[in-house]
N, C-alpha and C. Protein backbone atom coordinates (compact mmCIF):
# COMPACT_ATOMS: atom_id res chain seq x y z
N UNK A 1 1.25 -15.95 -10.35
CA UNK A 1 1.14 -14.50 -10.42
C UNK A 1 2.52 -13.91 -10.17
N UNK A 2 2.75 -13.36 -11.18
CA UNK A 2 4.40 -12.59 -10.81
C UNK A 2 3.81 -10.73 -10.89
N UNK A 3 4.37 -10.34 -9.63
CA UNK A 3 4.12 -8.94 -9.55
C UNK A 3 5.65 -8.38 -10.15
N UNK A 4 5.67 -7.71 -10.93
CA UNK A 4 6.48 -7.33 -11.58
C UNK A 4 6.88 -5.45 -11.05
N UNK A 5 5.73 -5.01 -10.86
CA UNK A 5 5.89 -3.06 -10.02
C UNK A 5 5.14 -3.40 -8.99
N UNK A 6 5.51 -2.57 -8.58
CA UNK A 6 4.84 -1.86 -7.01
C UNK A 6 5.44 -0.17 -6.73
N UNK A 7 4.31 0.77 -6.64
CA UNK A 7 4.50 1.93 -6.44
C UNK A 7 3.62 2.20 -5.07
N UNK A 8 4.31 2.35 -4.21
CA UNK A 8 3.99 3.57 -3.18
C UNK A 8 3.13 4.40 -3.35
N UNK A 9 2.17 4.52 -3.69
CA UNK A 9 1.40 5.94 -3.73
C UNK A 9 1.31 7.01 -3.06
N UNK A 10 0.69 6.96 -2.18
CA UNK A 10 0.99 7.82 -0.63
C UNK A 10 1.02 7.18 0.64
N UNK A 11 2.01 7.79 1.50
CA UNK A 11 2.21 7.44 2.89
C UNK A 11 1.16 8.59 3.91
N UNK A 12 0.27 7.72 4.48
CA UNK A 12 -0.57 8.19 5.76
C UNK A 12 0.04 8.34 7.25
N UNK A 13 0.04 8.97 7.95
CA UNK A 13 0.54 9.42 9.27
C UNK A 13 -0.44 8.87 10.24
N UNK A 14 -1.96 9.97 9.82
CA UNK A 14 -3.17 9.54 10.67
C UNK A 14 -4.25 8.61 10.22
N UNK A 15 -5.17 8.61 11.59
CA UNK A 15 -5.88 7.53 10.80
C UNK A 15 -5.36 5.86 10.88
N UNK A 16 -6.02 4.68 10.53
CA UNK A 16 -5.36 3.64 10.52
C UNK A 16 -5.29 3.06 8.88
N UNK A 17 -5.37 3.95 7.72
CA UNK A 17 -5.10 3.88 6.59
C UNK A 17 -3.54 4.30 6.34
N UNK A 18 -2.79 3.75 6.31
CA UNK A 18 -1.14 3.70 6.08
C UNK A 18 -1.15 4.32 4.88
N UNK A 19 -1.11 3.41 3.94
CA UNK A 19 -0.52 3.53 2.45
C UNK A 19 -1.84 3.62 1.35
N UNK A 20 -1.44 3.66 0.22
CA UNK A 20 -2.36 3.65 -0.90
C UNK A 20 -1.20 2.95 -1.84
N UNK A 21 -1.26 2.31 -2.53
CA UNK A 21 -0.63 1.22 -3.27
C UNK A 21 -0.97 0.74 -4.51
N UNK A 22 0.12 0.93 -5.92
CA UNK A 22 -0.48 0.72 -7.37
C UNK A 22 0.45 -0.87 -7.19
N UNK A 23 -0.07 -2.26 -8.26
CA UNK A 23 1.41 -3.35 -8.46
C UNK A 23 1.22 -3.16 -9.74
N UNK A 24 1.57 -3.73 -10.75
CA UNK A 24 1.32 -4.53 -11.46
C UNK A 24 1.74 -6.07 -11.92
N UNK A 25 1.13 -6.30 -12.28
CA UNK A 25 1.09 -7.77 -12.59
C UNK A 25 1.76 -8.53 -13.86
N UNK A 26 2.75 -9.41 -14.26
CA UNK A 26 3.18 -9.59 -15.34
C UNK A 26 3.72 -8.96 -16.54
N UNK A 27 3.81 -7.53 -15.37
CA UNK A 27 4.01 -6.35 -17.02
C UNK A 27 2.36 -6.22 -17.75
N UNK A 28 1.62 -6.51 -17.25
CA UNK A 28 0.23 -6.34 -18.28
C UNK A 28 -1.29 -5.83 -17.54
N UNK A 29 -0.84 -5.93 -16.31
CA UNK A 29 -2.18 -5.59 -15.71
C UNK A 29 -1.92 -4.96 -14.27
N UNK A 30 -2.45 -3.57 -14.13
CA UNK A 30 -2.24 -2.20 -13.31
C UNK A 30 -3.30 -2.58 -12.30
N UNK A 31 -3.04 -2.60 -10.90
CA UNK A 31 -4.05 -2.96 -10.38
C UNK A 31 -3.90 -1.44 -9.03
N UNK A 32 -4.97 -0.94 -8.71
CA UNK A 32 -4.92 0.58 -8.15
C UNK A 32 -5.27 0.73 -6.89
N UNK A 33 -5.20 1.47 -6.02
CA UNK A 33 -6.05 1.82 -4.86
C UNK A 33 -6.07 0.70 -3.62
N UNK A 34 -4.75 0.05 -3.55
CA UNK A 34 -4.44 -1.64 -2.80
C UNK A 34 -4.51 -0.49 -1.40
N UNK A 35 -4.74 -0.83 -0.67
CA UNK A 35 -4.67 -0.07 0.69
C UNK A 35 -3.79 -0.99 2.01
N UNK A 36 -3.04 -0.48 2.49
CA UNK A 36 -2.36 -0.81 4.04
C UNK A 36 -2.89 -0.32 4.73
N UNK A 37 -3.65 -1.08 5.88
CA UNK A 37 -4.58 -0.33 7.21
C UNK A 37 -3.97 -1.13 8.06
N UNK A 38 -3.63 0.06 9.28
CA UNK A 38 -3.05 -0.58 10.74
C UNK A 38 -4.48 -1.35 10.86
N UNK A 39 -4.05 -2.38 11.23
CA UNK A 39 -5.29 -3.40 12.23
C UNK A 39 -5.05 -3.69 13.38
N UNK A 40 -5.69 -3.64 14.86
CA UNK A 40 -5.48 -3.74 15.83
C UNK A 40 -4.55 -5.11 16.22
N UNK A 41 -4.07 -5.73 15.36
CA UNK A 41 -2.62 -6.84 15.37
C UNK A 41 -1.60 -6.59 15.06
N UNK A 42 -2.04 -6.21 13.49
CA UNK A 42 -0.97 -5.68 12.70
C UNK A 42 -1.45 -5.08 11.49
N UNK A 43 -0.65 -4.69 10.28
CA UNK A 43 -0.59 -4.23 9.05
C UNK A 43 -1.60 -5.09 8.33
N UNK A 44 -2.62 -4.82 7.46
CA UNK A 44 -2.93 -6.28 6.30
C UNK A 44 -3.04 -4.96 5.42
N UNK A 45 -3.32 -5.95 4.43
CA UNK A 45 -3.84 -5.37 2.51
C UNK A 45 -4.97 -5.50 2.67
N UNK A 46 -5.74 -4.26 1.94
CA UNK A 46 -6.98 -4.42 1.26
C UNK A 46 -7.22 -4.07 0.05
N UNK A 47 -7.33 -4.85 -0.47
CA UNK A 47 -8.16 -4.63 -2.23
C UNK A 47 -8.78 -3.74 -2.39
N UNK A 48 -8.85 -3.33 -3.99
CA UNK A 48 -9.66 -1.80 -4.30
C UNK A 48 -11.42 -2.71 -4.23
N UNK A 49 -12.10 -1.38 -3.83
CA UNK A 49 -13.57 -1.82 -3.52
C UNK A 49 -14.36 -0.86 -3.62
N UNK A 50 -15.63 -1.10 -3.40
CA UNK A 50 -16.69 -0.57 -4.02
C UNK A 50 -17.17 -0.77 -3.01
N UNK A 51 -18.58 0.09 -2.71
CA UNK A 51 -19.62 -0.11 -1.99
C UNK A 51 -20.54 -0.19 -2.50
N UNK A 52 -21.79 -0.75 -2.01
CA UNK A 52 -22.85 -1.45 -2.53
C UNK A 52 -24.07 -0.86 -2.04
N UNK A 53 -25.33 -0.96 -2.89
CA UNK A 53 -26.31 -0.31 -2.33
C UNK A 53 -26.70 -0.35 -0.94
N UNK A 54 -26.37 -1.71 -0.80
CA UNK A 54 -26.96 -2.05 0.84
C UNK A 54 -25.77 -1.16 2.09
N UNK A 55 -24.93 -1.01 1.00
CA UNK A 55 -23.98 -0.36 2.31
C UNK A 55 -22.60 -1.90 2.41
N UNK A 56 -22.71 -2.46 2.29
CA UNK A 56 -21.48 -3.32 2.27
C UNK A 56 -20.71 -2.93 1.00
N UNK A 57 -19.23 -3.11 1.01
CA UNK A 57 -18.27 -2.92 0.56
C UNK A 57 -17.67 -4.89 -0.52
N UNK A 58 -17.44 -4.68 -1.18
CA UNK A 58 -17.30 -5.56 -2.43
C UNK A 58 -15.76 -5.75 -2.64
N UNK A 59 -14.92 -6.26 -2.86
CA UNK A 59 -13.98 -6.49 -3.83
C UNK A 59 -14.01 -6.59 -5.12
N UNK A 60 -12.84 -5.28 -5.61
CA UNK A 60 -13.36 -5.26 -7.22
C UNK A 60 -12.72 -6.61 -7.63
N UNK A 61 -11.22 -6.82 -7.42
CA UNK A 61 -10.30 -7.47 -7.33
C UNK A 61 -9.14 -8.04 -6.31
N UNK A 62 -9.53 -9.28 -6.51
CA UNK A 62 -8.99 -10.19 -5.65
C UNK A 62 -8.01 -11.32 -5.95
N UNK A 63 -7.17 -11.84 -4.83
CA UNK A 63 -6.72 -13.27 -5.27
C UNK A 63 -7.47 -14.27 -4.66
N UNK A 64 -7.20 -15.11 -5.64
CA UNK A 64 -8.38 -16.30 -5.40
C UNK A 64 -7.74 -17.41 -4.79
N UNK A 65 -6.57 -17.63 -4.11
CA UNK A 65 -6.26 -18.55 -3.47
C UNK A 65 -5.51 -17.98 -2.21
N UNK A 66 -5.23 -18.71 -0.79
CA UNK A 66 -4.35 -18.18 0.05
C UNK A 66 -3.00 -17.67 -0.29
N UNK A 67 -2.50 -18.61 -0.80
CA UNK A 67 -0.69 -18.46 -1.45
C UNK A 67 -1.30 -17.04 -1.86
N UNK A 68 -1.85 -16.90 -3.04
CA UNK A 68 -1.83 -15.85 -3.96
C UNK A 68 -2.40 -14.64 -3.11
N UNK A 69 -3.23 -14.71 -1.75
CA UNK A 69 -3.37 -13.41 -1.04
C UNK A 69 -1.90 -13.39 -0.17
N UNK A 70 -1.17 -14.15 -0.11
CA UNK A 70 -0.27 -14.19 0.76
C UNK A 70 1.23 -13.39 -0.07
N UNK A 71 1.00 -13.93 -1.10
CA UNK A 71 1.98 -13.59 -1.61
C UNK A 71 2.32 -12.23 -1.80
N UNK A 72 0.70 -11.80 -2.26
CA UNK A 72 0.32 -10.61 -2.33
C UNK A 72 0.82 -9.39 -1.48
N UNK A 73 0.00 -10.29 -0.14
CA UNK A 73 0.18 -9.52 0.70
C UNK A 73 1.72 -8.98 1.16
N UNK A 74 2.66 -10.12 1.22
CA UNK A 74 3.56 -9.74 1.59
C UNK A 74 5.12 -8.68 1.03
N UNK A 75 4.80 -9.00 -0.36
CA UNK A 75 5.11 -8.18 -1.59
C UNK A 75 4.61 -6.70 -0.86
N UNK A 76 3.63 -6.55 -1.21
CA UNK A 76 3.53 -5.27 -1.45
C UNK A 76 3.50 -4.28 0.46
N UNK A 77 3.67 -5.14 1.30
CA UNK A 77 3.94 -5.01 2.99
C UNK A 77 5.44 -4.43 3.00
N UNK A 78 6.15 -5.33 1.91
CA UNK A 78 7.50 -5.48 1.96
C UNK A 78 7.88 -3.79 1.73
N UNK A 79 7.21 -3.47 0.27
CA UNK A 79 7.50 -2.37 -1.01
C UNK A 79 6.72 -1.14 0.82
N UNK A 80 5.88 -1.58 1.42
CA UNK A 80 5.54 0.14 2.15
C UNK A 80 6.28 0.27 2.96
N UNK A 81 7.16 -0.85 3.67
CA UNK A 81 8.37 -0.75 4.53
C UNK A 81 9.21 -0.04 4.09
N UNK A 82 10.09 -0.46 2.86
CA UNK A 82 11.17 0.07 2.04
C UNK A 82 10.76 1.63 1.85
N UNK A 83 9.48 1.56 1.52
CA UNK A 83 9.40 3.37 1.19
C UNK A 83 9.04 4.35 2.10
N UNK A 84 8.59 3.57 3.65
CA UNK A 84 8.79 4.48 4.78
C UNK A 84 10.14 4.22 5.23
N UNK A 85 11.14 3.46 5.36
CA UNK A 85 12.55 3.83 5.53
C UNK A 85 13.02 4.35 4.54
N UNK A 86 12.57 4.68 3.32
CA UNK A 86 13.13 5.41 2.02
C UNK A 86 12.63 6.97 2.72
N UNK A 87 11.72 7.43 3.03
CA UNK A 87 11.29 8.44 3.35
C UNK A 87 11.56 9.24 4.89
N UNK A 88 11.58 8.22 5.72
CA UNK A 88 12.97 8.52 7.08
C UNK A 88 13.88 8.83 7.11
N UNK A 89 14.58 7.95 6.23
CA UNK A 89 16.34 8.52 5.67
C UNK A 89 16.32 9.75 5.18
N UNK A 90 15.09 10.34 4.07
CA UNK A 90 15.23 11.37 3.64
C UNK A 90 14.89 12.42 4.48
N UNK A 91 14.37 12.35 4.95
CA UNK A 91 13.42 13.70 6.51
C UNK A 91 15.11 13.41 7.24
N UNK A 92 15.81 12.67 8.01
CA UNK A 92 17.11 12.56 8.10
C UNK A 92 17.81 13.44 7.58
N UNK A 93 18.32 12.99 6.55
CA UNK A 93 19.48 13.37 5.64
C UNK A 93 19.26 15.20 5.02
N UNK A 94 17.88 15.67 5.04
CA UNK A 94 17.51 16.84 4.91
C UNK A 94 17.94 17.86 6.27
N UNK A 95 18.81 18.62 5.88
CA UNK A 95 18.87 19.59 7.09
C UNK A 95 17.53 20.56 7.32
N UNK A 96 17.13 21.13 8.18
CA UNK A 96 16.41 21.85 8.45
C UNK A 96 16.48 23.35 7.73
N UNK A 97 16.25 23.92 7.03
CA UNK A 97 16.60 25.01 6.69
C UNK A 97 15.70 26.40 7.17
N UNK A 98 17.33 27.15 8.22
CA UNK A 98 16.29 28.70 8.84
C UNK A 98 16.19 29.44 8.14
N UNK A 99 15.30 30.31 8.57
CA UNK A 99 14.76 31.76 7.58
C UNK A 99 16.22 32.70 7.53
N UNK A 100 16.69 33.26 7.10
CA UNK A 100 17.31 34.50 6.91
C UNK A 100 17.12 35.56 7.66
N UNK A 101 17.90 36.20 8.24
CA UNK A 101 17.91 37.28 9.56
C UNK A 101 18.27 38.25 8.79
């Protein structure tokens, strides 16, 4: 599996939902709605999902081997780091701007 994009979607403050996360895959396949949730350890990925009549939650899409959740995972861990220090620097580098007297 070669992830070829990764977009940032949105960055979360509250809550233990971090990120929202698009990759794609090989140049050919868009995969949507990847989620970063603080977990009482650390950071993991969760796959886009569905809920089910009974009330449990499904994976639409998944990787089917460790390597390939791993890889996964860490790819796209990597891409929400980079774009919350992409987004620090900028709140930074932005002066504050006062109202006019």
């Amino acid at each position: 599996m070669n992830i070829t994009d990764i977009r940032v979607r949105r960055l979360m403050q509250e809550g233990r939902l971090r990120a929202v996360v698009s990759i794609t895959v090989d140049d050919e396949l868009a995969v949507h709605d990847i989620k970063v949730i603080e977990g009482p350890q650390r950071l993991f990925v969760a796959m886009p999902s569905r809920r089910e009549e009974n009330g449990t939650f499904r994976d639409i899409i998944h990787p089917i081997t460790a390597q390939s959740r791993q890889h996964l995972e860490n790819a796209v861990l990597e891409a929400y780091h980079r774009e919350l220090e992409h987004q620090q620097s900028q709140a930074v580098s932005q002066p504050e701007i006062q109202p006019e007297m």
